[in-house]
C-alpha atoms as a PDB file:
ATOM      1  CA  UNK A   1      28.950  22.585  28.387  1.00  0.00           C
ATOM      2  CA  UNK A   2      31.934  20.690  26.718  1.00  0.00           C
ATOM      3  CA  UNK A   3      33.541  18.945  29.901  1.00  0.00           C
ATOM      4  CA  UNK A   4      35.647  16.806  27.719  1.00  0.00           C
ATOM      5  CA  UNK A   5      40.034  17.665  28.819  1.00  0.00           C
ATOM      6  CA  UNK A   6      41.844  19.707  25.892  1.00  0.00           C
ATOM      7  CA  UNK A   7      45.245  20.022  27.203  1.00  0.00           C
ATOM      8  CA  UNK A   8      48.133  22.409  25.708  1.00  0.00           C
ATOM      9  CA  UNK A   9      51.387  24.678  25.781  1.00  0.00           C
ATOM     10  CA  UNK A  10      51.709  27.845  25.472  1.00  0.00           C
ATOM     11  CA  UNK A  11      54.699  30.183  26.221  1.00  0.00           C
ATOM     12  CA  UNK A  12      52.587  33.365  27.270  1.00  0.00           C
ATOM     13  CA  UNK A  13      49.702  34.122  29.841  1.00  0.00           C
ATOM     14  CA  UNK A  14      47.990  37.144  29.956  1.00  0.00           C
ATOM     15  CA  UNK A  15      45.281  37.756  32.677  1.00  0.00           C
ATOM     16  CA  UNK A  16      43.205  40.767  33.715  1.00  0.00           C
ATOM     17  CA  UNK A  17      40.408  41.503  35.649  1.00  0.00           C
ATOM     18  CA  UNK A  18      37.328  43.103  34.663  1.00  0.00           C
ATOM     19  CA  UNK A  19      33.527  43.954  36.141  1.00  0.00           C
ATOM     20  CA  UNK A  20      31.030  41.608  35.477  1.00  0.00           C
ATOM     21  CA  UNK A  21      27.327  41.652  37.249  1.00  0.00           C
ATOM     22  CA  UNK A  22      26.963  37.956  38.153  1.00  0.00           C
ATOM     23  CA  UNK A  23      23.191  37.316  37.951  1.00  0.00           C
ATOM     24  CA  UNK A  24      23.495  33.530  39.903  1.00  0.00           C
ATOM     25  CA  UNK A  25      24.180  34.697  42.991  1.00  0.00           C
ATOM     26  CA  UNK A  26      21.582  37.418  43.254  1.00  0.00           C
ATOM     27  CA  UNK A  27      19.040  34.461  42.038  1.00  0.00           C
ATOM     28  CA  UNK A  28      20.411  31.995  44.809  1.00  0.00           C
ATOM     29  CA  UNK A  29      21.073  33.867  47.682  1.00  0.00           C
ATOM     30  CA  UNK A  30      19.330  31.648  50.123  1.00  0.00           C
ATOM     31  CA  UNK A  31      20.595  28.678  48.849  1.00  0.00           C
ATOM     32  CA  UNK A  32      24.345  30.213  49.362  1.00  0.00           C
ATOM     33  CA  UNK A  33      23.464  31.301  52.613  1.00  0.00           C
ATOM     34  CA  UNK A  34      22.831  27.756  53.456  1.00  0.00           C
ATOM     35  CA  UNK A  35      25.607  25.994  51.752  1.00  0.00           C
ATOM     36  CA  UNK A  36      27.747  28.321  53.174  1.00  0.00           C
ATOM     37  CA  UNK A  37      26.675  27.535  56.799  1.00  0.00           C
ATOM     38  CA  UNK A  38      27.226  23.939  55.544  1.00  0.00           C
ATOM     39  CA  UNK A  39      30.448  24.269  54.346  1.00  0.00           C
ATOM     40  CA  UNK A  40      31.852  26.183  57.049  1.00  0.00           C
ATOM     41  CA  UNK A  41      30.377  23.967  59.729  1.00  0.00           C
ATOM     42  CA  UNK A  42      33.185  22.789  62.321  1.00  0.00           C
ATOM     43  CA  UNK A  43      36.159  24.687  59.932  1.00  0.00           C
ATOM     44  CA  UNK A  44      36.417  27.829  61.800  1.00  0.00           C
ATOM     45  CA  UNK A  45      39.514  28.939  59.456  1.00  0.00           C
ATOM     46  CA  UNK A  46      37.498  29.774  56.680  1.00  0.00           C
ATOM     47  CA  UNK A  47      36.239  32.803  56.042  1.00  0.00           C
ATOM     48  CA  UNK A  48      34.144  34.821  53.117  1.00  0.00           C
ATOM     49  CA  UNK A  49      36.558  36.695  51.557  1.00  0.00           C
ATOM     50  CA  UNK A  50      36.888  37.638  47.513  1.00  0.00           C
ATOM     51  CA  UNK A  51      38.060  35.600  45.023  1.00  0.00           C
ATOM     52  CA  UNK A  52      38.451  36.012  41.018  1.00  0.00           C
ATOM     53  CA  UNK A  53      36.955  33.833  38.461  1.00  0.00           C
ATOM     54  CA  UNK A  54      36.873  33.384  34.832  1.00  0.00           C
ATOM     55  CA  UNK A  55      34.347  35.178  32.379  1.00  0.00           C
ATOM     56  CA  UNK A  56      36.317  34.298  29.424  1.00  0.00           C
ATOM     57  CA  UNK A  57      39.369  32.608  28.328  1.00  0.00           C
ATOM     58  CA  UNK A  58      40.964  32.243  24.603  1.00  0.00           C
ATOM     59  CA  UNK A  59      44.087  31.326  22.750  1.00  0.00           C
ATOM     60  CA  UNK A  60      45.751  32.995  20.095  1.00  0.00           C
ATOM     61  CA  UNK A  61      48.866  30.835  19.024  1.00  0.00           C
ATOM     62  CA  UNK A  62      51.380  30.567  22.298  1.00  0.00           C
ATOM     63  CA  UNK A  63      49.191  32.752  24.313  1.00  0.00           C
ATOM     64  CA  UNK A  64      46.492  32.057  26.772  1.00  0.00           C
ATOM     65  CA  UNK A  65      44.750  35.488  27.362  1.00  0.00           C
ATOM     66  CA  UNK A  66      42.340  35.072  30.565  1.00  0.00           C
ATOM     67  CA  UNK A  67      39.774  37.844  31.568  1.00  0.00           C
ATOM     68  CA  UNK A  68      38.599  37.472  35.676  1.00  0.00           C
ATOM     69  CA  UNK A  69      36.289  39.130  37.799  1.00  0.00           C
ATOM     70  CA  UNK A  70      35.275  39.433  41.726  1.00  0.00           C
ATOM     71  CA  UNK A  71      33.077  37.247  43.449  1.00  0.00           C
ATOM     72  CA  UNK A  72      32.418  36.263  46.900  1.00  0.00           C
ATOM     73  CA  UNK A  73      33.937  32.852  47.956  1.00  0.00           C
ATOM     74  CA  UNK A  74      30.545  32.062  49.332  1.00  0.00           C
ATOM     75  CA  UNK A  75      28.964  32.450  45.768  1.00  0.00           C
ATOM     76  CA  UNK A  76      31.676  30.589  44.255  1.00  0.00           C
ATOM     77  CA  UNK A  77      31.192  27.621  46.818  1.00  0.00           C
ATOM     78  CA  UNK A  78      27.263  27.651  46.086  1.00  0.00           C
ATOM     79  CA  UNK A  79      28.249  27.590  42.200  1.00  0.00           C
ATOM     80  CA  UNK A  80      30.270  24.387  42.628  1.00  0.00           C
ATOM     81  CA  UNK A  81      27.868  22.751  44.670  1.00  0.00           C
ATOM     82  CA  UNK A  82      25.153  23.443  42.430  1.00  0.00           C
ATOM     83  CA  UNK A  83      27.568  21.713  40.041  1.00  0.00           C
ATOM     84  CA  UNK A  84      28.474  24.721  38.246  1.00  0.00           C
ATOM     85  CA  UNK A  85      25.343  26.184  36.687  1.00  0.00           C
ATOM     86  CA  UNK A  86      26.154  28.910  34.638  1.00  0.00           C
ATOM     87  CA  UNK A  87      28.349  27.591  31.883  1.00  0.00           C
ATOM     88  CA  UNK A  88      29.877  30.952  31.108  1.00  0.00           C
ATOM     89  CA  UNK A  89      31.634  30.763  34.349  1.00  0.00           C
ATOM     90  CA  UNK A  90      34.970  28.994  35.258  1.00  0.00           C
ATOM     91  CA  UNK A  91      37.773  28.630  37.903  1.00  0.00           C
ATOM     92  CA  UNK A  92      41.354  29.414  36.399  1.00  0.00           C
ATOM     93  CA  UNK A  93      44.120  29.084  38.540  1.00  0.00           C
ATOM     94  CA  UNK A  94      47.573  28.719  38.032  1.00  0.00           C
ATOM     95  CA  UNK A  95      49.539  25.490  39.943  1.00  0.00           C
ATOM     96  CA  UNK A  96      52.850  24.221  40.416  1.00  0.00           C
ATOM     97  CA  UNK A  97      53.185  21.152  38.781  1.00  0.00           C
ATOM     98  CA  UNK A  98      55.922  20.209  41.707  1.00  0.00           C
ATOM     99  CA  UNK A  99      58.514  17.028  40.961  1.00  0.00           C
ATOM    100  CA  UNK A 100      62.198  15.643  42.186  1.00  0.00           C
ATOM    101  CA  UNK A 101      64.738  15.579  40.589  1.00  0.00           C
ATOM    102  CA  UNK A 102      64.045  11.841  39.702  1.00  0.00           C
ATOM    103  CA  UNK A 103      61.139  13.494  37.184  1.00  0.00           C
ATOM    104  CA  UNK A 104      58.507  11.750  40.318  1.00  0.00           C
ATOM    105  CA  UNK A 105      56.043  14.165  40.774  1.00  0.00           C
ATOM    106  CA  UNK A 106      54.755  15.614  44.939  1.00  0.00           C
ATOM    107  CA  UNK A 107      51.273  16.021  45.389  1.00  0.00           C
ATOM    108  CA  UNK A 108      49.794  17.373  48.276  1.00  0.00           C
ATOM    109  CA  UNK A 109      46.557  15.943  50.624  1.00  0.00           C
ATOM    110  CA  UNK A 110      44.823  18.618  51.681  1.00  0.00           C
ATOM    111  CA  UNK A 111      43.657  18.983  54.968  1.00  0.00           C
ATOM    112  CA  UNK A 112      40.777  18.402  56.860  1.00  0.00           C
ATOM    113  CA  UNK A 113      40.059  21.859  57.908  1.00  0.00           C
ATOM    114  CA  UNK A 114      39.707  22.887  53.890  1.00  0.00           C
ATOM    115  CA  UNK A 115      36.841  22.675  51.278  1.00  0.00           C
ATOM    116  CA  UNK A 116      38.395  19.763  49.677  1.00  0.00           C
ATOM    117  CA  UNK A 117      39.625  17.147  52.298  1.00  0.00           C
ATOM    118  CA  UNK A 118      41.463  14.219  51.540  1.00  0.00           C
ATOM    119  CA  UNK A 119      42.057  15.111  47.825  1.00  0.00           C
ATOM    120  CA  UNK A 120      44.806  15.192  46.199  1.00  0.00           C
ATOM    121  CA  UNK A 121      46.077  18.060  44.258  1.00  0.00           C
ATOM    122  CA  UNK A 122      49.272  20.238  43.503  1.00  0.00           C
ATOM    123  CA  UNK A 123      50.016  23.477  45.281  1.00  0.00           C
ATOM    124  CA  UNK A 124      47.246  25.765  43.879  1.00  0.00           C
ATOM    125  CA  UNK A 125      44.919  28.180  44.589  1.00  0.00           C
ATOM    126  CA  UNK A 126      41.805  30.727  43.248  1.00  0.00           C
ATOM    127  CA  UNK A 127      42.983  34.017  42.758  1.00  0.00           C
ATOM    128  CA  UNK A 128      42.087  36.415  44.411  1.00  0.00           C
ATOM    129  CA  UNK A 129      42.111  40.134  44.910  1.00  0.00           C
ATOM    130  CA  UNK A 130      46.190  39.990  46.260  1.00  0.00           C
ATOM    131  CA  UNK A 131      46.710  38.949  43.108  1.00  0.00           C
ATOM    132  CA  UNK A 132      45.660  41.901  41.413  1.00  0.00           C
ATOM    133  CA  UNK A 133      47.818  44.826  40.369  1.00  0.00           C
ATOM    134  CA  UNK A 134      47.285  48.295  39.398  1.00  0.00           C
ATOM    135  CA  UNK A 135      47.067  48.200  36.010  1.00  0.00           C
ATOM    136  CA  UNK A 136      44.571  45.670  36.311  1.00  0.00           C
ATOM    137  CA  UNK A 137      46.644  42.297  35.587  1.00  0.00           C
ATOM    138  CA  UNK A 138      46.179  39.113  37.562  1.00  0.00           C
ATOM    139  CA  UNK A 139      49.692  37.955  38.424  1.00  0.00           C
ATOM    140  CA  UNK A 140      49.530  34.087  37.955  1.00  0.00           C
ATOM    141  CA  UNK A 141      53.409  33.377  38.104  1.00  0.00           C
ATOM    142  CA  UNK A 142      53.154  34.914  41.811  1.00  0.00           C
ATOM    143  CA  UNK A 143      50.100  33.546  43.050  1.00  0.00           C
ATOM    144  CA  UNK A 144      51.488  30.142  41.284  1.00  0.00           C
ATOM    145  CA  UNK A 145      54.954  30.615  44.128  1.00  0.00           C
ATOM    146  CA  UNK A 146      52.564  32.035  46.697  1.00  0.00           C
ATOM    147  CA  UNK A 147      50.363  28.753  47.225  1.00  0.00           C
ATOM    148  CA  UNK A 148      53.391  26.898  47.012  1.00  0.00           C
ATOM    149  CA  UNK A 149      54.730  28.566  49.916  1.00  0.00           C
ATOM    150  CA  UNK A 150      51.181  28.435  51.918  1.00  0.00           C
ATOM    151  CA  UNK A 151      51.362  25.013  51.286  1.00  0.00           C
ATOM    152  CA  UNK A 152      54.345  22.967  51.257  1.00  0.00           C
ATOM    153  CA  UNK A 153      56.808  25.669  53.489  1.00  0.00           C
ATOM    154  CA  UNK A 154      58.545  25.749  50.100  1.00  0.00           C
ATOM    155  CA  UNK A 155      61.327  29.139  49.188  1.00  0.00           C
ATOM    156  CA  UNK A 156      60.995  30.358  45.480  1.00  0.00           C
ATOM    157  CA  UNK A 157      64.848  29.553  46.073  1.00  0.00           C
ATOM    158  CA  UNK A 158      63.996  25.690  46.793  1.00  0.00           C
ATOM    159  CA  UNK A 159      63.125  24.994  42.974  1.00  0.00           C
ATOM    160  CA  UNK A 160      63.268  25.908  39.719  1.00  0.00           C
ATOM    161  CA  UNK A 161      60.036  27.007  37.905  1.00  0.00           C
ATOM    162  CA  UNK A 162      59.692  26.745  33.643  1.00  0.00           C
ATOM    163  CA  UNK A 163      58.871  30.036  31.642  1.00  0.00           C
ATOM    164  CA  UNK A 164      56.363  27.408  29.219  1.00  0.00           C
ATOM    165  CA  UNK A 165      52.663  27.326  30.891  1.00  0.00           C
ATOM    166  CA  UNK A 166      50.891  23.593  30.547  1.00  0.00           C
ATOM    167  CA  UNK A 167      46.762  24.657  29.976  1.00  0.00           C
ATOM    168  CA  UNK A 168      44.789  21.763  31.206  1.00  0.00           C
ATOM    169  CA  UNK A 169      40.941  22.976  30.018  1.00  0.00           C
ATOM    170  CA  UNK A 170      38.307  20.785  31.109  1.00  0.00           C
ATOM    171  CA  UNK A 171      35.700  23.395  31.523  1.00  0.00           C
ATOM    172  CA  UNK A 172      34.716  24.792  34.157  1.00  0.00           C
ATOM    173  CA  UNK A 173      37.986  24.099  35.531  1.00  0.00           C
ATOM    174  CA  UNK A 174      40.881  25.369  33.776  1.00  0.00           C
ATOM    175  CA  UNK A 175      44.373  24.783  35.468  1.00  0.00           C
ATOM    176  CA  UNK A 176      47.477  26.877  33.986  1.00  0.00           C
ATOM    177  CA  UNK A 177      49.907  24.822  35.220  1.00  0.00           C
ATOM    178  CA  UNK A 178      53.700  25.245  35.440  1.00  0.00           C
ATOM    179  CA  UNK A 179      56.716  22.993  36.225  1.00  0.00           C
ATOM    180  CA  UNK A 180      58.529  23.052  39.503  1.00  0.00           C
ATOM    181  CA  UNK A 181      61.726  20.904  39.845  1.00  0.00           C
ATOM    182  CA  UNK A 182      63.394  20.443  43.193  1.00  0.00           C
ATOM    183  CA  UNK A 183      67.348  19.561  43.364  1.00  0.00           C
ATOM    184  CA  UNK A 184      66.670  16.709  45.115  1.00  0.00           C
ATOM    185  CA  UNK A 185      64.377  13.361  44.830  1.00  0.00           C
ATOM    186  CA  UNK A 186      60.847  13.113  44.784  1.00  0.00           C
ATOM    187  CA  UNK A 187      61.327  11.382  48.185  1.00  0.00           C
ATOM    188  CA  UNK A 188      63.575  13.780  49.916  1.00  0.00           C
ATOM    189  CA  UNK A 189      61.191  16.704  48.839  1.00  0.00           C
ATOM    190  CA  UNK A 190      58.205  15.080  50.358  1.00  0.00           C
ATOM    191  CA  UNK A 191      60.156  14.565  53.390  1.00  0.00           C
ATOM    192  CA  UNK A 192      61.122  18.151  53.770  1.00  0.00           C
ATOM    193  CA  UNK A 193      56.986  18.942  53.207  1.00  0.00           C
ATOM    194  CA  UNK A 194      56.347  16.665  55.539  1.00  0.00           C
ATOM    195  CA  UNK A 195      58.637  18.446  58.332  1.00  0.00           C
ATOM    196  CA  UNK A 196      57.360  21.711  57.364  1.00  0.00           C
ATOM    197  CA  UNK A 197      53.388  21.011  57.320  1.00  0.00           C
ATOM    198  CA  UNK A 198      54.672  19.531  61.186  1.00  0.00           C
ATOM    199  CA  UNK A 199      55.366  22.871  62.013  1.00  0.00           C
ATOM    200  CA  UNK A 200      52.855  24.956  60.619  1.00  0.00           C
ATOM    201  CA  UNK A 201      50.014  25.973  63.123  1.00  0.00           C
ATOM    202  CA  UNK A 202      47.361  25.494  60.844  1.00  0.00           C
ATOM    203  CA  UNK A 203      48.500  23.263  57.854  1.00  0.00           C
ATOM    204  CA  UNK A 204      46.458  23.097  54.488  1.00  0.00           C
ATOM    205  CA  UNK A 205      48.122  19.821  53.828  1.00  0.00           C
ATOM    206  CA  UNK A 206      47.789  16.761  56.027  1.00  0.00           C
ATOM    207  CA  UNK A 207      50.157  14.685  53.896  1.00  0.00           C
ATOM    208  CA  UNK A 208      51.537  14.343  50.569  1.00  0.00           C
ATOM    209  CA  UNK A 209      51.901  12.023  47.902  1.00  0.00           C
ATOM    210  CA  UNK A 210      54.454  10.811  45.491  1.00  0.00           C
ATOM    211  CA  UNK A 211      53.250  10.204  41.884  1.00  0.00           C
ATOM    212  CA  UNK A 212      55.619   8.175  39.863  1.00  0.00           C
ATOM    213  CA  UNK A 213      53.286   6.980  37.095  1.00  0.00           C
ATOM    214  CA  UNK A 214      49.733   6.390  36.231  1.00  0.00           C
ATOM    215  CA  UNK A 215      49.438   3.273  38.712  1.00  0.00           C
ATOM    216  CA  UNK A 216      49.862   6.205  41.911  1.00  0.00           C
ATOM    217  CA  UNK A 217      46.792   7.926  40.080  1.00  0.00           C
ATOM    218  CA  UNK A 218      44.069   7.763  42.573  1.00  0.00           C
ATOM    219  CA  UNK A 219      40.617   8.551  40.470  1.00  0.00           C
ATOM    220  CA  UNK A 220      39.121   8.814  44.272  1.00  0.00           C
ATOM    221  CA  UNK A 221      41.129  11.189  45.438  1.00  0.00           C
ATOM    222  CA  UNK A 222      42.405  12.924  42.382  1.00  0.00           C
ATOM    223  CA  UNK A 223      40.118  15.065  40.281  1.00  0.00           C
ATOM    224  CA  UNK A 224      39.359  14.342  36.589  1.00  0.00           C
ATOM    225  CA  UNK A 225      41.663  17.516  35.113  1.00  0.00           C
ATOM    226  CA  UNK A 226      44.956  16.295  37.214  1.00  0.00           C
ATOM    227  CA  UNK A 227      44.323  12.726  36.158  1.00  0.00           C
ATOM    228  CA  UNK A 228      43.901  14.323  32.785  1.00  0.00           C
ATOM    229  CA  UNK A 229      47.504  16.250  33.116  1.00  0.00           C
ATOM    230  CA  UNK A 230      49.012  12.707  34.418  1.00  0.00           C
ATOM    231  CA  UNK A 231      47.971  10.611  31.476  1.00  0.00           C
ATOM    232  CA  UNK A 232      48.951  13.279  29.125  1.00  0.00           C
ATOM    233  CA  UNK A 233      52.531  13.160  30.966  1.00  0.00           C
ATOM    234  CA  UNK A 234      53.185   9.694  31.610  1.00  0.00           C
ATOM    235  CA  UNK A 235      52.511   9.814  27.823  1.00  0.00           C
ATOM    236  CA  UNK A 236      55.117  11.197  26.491  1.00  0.00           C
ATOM    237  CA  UNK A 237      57.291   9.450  28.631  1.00  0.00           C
END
């Protein structure tokens, strides 16, 4: 499994969603069973509902065409914590690479009630089956504006989001990233999250974090593909 980051742009994403017989999980069921009971322990918010991951992804000039499938989010927690052992397998998702005005980029903490507390990621999400339609096509863009909203309390009418789609690939985790500009600061966006995760009854976010260059990079908080997008960034800057 090549784990090394390829990062690109591309102008079109296509994604559908197809059947696949996943033989892990039938292998591993009472090692899910446990993890699961693990994972859940104490986090009464989370449930085992369906999510989509990838069978197959490939490129073919400015298009990234993605093929998904339906798993349980129980199976897919056992696969990552069996550090992802099928290498056919991956987690695509689409996030909103969110920033000021200033260019200063707003991550989010997630909270403590969620799989992954204490990192630090943007607005994102699996898919999953609401993001199906019925022709078979995962809508990204939507599920992209969707965990946006879910997280920060953020309108599609707060930002601006660009048509071009940033592919950050370091497999099994494959991030189709998009920009998101605010009208305002970096600063006076993360102070409107702020107020909004204060009012939310059950917040995903505990905090958020301002990323102005590679020195706000946290490698202990941050995983290795979104410290991957920020060095590529801060780049070409």
């Amino acid at each position: 499994m090549n784990r090394e980051p390829t990062i690109r742009r591309v102008t079109r994403v296509e994604a559908f969603c197809r059947p696949l017989d996943w033989a892990w999980p039938r292998q591993n069921r009472d090692f899910i069973a446990e993890n699961w009971k693990r994972r859940t322990a104490g986090k009464p918010q989370m449930f085992n509902g369906r999510v989509l991951l990838l069978q197959d992804v490939e490129f073919e000039r400015d298009l990234c065409r993605n093929i998904y499938f339906e798993v349980d989010y129980a199976d897919f927690l056992g696969w990552i914590d069996k550090d992802y052992p099928d290498p056919a397998i991956a987690n695509g998702f689409a996030m909103g690479a969110l920033r000021g005005s200033d260019g200063a980029f707003i991550c989010g903490v997630m909270g403590n009630g969620t799989t992954n507390a204490g990192r630090v990621y943007f607005a994102a999400g699996t898919p999953d089956p609401s993001d199906l339609r019925p022709d078979g096509t995962v809508d990204l863009a939507t599920s992209l504006t969707r965990e946006l909203a879910e997280e920060t309390g953020l309108a599609e009418g707060d930002y601006h989001v660009d048509d071009e789609w940033i592919i950050v690939q370091r497999w099994p985790t494959i991030a189709l990233l998009r920009m998101v500009t605010l009208p305002v600061t970096a600063d006076e966006g993360a102070a409107r999250i702020r107020a909004n995760i204060a009012a939310q009854v059950e917040p995903e976010l505990q905090d958020v974090r301002v990323v102005r260059g590679k020195d706000d990079v946290d490698p202990e908080q941050m995983p290795l593909f979104l410290q991957s997008f920020f060095g590529w960034i801060f780049d070409q800057r």
